[in-house]
PDB file of N, CA and C in Angstrom:
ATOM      1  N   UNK A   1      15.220  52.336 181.546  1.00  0.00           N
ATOM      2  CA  UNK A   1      15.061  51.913 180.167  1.00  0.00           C
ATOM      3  C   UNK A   1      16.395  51.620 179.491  1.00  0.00           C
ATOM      4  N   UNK A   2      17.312  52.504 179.901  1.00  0.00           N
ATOM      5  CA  UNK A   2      18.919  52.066 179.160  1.00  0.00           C
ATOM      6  C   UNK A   2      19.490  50.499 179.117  1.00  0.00           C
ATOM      7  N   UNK A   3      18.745  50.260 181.002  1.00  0.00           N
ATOM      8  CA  UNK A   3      19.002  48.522 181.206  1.00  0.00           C
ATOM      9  C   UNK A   3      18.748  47.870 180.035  1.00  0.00           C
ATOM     10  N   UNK A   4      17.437  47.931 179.578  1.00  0.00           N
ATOM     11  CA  UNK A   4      16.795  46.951 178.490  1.00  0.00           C
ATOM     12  C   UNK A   4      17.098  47.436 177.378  1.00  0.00           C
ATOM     13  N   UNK A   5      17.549  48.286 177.080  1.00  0.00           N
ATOM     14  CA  UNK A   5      18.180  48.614 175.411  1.00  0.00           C
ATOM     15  C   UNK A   5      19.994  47.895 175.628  1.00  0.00           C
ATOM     16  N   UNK A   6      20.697  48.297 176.832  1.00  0.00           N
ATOM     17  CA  UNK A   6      21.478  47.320 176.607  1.00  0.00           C
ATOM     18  C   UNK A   6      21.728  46.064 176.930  1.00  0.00           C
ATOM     19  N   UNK A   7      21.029  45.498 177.655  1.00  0.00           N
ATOM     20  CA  UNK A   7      20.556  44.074 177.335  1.00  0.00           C
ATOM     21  C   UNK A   7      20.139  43.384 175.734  1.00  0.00           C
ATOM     22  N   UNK A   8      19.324  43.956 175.460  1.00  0.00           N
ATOM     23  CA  UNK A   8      19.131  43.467 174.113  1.00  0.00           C
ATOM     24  C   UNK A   8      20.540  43.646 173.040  1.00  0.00           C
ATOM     25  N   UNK A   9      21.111  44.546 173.079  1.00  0.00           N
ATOM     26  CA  UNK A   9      21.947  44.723 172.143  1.00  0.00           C
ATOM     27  C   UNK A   9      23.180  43.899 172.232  1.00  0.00           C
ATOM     28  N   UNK A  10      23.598  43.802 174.086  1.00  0.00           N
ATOM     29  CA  UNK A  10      24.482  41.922 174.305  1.00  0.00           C
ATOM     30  C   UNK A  10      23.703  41.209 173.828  1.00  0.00           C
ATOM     31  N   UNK A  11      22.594  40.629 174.008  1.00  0.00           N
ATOM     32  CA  UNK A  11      21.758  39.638 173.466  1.00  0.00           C
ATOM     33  C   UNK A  11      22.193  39.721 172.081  1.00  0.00           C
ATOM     34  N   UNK A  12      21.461  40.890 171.209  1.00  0.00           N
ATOM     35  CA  UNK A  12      21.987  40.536 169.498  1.00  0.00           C
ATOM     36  C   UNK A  12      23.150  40.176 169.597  1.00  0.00           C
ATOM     37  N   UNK A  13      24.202  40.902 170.017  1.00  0.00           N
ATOM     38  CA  UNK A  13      25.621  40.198 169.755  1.00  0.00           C
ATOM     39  C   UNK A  13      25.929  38.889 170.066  1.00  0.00           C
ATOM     40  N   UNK A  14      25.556  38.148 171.115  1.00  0.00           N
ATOM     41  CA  UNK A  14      25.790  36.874 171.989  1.00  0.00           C
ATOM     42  C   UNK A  14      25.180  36.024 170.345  1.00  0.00           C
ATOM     43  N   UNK A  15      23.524  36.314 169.970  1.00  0.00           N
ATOM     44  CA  UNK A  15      23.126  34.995 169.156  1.00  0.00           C
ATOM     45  C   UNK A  15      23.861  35.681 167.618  1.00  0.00           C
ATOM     46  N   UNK A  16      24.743  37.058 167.371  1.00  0.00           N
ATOM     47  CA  UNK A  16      25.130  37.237 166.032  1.00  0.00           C
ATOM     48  C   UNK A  16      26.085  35.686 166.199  1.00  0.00           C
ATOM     49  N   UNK A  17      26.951  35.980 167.444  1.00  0.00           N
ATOM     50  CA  UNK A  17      28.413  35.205 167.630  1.00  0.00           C
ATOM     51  C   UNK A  17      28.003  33.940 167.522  1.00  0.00           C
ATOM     52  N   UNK A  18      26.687  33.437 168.016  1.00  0.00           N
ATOM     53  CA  UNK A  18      26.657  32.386 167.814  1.00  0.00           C
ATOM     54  C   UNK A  18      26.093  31.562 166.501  1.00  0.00           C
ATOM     55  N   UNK A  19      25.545  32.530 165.517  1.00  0.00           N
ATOM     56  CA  UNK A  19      25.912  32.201 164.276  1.00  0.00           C
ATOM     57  C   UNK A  19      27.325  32.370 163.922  1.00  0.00           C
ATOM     58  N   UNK A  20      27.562  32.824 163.996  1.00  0.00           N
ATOM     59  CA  UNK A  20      28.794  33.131 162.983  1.00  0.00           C
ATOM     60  C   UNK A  20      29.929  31.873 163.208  1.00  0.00           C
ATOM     61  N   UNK A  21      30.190  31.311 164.937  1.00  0.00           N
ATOM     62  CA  UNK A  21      30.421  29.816 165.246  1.00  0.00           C
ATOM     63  C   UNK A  21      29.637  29.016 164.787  1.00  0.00           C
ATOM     64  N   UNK A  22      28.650  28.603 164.305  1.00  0.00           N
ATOM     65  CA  UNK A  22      28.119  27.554 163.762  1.00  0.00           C
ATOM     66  C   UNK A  22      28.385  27.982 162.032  1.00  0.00           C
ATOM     67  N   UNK A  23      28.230  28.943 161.244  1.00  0.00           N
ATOM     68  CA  UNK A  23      28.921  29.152 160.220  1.00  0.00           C
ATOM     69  C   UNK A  23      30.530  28.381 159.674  1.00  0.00           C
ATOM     70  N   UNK A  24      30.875  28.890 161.118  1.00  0.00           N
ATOM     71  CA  UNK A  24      32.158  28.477 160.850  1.00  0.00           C
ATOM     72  C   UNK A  24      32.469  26.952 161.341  1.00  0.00           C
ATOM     73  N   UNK A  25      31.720  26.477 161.874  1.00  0.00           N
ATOM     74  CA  UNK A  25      31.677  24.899 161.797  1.00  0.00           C
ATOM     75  C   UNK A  25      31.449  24.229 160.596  1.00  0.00           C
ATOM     76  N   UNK A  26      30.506  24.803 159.898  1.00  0.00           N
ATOM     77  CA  UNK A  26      29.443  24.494 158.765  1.00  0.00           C
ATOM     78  C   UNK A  26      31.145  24.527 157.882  1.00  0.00           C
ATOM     79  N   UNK A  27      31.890  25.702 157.607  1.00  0.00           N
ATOM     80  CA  UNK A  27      32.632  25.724 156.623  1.00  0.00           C
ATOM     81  C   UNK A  27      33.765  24.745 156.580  1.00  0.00           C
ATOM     82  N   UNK A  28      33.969  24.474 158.098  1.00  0.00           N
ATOM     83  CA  UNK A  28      35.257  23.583 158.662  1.00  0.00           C
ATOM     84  C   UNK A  28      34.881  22.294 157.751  1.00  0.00           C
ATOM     85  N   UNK A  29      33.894  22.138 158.234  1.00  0.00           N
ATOM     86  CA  UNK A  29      33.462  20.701 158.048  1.00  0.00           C
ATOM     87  C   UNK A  29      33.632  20.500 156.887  1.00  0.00           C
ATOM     88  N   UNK A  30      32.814  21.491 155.868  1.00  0.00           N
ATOM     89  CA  UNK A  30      33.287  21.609 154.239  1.00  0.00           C
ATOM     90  C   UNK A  30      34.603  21.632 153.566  1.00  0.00           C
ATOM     91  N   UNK A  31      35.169  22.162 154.029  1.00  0.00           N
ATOM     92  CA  UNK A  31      37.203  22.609 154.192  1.00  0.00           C
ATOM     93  C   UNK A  31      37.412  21.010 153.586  1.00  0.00           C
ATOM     94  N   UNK A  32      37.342  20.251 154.908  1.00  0.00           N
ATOM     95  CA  UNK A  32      37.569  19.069 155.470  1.00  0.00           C
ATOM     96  C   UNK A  32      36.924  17.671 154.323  1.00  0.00           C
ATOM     97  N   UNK A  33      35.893  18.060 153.975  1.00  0.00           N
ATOM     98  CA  UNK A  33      35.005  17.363 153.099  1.00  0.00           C
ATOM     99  C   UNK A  33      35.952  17.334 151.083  1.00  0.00           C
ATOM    100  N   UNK A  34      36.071  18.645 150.971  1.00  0.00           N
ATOM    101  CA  UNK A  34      36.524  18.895 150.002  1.00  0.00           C
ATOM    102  C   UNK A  34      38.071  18.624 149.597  1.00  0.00           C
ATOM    103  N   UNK A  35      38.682  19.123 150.763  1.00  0.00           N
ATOM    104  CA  UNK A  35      40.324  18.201 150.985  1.00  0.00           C
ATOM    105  C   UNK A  35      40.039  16.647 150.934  1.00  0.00           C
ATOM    106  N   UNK A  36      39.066  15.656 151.099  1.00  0.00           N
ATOM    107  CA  UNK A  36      39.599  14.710 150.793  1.00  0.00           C
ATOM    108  C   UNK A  36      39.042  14.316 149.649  1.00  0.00           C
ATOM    109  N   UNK A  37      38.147  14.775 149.124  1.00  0.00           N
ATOM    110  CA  UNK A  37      37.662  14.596 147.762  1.00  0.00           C
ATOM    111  C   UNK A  37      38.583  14.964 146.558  1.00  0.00           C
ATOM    112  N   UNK A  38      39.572  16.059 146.878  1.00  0.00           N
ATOM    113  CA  UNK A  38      40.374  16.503 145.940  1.00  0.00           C
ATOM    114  C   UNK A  38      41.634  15.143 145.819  1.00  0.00           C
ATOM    115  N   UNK A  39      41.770  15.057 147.482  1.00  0.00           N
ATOM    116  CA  UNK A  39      42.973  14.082 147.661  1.00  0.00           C
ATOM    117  C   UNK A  39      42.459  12.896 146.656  1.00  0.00           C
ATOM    118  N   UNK A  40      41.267  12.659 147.306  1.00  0.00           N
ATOM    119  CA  UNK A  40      40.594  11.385 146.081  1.00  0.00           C
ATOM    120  C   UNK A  40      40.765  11.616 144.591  1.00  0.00           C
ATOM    121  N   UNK A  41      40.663  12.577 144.057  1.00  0.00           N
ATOM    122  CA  UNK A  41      40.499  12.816 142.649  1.00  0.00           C
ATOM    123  C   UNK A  41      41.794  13.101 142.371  1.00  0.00           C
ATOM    124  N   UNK A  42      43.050  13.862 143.078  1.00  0.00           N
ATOM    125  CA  UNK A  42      43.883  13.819 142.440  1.00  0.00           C
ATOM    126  C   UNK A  42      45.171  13.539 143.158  1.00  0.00           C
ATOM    127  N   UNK A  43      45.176  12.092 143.766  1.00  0.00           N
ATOM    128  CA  UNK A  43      46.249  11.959 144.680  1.00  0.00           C
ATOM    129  C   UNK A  43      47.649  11.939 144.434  1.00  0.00           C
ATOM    130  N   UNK A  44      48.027  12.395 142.647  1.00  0.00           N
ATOM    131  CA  UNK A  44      49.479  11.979 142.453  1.00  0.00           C
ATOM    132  C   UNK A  44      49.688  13.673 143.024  1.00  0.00           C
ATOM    133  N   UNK A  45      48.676  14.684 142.854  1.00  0.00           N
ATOM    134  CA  UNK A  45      49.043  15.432 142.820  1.00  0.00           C
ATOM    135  C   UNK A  45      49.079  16.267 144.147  1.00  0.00           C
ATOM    136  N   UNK A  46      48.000  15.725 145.077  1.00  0.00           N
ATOM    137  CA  UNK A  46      47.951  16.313 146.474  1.00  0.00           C
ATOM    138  C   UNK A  46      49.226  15.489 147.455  1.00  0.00           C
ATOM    139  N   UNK A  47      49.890  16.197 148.011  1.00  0.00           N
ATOM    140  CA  UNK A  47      50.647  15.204 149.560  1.00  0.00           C
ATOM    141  C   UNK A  47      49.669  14.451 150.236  1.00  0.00           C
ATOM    142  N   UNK A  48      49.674  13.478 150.383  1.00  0.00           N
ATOM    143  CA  UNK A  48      48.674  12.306 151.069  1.00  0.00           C
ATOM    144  C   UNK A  48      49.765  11.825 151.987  1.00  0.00           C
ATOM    145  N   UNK A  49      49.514  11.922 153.368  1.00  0.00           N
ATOM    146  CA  UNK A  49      49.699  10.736 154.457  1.00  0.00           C
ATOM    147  C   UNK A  49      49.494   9.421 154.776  1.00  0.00           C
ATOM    148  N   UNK A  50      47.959   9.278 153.682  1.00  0.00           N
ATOM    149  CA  UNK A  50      47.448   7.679 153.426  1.00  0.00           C
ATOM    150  C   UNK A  50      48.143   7.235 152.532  1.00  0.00           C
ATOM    151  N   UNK A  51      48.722   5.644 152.779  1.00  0.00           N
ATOM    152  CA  UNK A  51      49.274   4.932 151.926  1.00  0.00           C
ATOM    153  C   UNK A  51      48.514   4.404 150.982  1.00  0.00           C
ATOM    154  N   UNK A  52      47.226   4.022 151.335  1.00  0.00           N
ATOM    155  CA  UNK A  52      46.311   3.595 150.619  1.00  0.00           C
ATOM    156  C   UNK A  52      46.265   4.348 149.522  1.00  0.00           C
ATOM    157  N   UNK A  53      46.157   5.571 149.301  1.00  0.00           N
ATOM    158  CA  UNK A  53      45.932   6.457 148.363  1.00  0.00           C
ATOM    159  C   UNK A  53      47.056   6.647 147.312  1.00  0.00           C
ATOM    160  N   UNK A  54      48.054   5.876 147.270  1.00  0.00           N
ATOM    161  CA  UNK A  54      49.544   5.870 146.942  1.00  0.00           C
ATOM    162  C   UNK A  54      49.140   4.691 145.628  1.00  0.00           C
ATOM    163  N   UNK A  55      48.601   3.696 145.810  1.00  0.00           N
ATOM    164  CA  UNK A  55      48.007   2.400 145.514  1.00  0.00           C
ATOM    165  C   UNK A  55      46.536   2.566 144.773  1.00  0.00           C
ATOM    166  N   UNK A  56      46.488   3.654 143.993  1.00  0.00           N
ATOM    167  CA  UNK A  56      45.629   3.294 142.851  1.00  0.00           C
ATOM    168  C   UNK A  56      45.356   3.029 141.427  1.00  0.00           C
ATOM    169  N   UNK A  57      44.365   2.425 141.357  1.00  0.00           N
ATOM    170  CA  UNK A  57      44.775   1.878 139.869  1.00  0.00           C
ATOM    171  C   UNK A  57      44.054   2.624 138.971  1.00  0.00           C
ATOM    172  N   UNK A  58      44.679   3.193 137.966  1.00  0.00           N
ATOM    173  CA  UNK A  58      44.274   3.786 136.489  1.00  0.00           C
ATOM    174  C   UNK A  58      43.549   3.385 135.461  1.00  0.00           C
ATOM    175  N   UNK A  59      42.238   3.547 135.221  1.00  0.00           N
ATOM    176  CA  UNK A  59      41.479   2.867 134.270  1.00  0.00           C
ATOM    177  C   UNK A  59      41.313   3.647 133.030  1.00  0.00           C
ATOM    178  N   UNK A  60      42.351   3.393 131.955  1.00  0.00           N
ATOM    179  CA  UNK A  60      41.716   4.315 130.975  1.00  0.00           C
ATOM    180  C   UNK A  60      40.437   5.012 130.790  1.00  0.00           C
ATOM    181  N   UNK A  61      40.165   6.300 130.178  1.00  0.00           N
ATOM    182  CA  UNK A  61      38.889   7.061 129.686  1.00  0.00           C
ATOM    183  C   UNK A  61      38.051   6.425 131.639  1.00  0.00           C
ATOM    184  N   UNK A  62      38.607   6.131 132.245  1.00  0.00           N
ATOM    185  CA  UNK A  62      37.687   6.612 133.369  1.00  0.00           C
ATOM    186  C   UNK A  62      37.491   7.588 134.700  1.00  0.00           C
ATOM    187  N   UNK A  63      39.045   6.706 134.813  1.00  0.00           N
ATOM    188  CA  UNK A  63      39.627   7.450 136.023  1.00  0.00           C
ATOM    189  C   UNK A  63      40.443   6.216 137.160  1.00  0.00           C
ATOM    190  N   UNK A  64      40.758   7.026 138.176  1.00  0.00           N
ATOM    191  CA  UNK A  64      41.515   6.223 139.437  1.00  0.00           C
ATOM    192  C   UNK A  64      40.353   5.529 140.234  1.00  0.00           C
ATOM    193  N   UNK A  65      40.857   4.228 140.514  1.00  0.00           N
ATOM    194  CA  UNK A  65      40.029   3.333 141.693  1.00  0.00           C
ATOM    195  C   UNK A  65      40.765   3.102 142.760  1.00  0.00           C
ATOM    196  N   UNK A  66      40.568   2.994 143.514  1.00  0.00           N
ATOM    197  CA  UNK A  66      41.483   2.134 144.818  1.00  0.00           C
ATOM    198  C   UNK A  66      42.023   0.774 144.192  1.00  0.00           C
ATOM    199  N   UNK A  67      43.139   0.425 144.861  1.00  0.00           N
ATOM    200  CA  UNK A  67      43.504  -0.790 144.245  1.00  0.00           C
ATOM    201  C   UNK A  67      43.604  -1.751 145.051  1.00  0.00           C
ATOM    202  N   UNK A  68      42.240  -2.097 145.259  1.00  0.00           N
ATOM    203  CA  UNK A  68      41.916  -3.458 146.928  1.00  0.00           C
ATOM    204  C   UNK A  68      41.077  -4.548 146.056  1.00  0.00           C
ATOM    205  N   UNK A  69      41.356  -5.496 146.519  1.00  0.00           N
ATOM    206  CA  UNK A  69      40.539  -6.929 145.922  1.00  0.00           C
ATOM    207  C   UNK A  69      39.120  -7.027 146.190  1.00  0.00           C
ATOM    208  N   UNK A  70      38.672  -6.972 145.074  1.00  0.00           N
ATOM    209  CA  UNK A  70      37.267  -7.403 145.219  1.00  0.00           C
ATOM    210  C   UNK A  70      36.969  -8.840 145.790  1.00  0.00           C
ATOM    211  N   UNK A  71      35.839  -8.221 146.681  1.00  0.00           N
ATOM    212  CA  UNK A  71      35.558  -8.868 147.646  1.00  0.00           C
ATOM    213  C   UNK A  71      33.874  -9.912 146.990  1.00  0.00           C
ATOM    214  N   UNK A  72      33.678  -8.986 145.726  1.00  0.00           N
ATOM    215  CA  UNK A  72      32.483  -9.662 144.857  1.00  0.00           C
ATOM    216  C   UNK A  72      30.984  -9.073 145.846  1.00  0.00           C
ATOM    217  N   UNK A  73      31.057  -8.268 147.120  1.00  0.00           N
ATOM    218  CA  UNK A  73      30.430  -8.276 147.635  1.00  0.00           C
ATOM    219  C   UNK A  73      28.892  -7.611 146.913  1.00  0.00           C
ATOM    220  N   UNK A  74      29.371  -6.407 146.126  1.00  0.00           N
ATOM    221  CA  UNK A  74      28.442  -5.764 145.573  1.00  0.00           C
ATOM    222  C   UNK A  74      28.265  -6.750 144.001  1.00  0.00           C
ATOM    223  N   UNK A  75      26.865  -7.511 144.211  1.00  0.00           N
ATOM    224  CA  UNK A  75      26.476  -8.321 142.880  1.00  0.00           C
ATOM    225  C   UNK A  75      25.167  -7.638 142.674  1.00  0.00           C
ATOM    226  N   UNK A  76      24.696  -7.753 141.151  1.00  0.00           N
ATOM    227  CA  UNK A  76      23.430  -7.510 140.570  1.00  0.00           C
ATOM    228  C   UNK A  76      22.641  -8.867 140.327  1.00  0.00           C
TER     229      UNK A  76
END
């Protein structure tokens, strides 16, 4: 009987660990998500590697856009 009590108890541990790796994917990914959203929202103020992000334009009472030529693609 000891077999199967410690079997199960590797078992709980094996699927705890394997939450806790997919947790921590889940958060990476978020990390990752949120660093560039910040970079987006506040690039004078984050270090950016993208040049692109160097190159935006300021719209009063709105906020920052990218500063690339419309292409007219998006029409109503």
């Amino acid at each position: 009987m000891s077999d199967t009590g410690e079997y199960s108890e590797v078992s709980q541990l094996r699927t705890r660990c394997t939450i806790l790796e997919s947790q921590i994917q889940v958060l990476e990914k978020q990390n990752a998500e949120l660093k560039a959203t910040i970079t987006i929202l506040h690039p004078d103020k984050v270090g950016s590697t993208d040049e692109n992000m160097k190159n935006w334009k300021e719209v009063p009472k709105v906020g920052k856009f990218p500063a690339t030529k419309d292409d007219g693609d998006f029409q109503i």
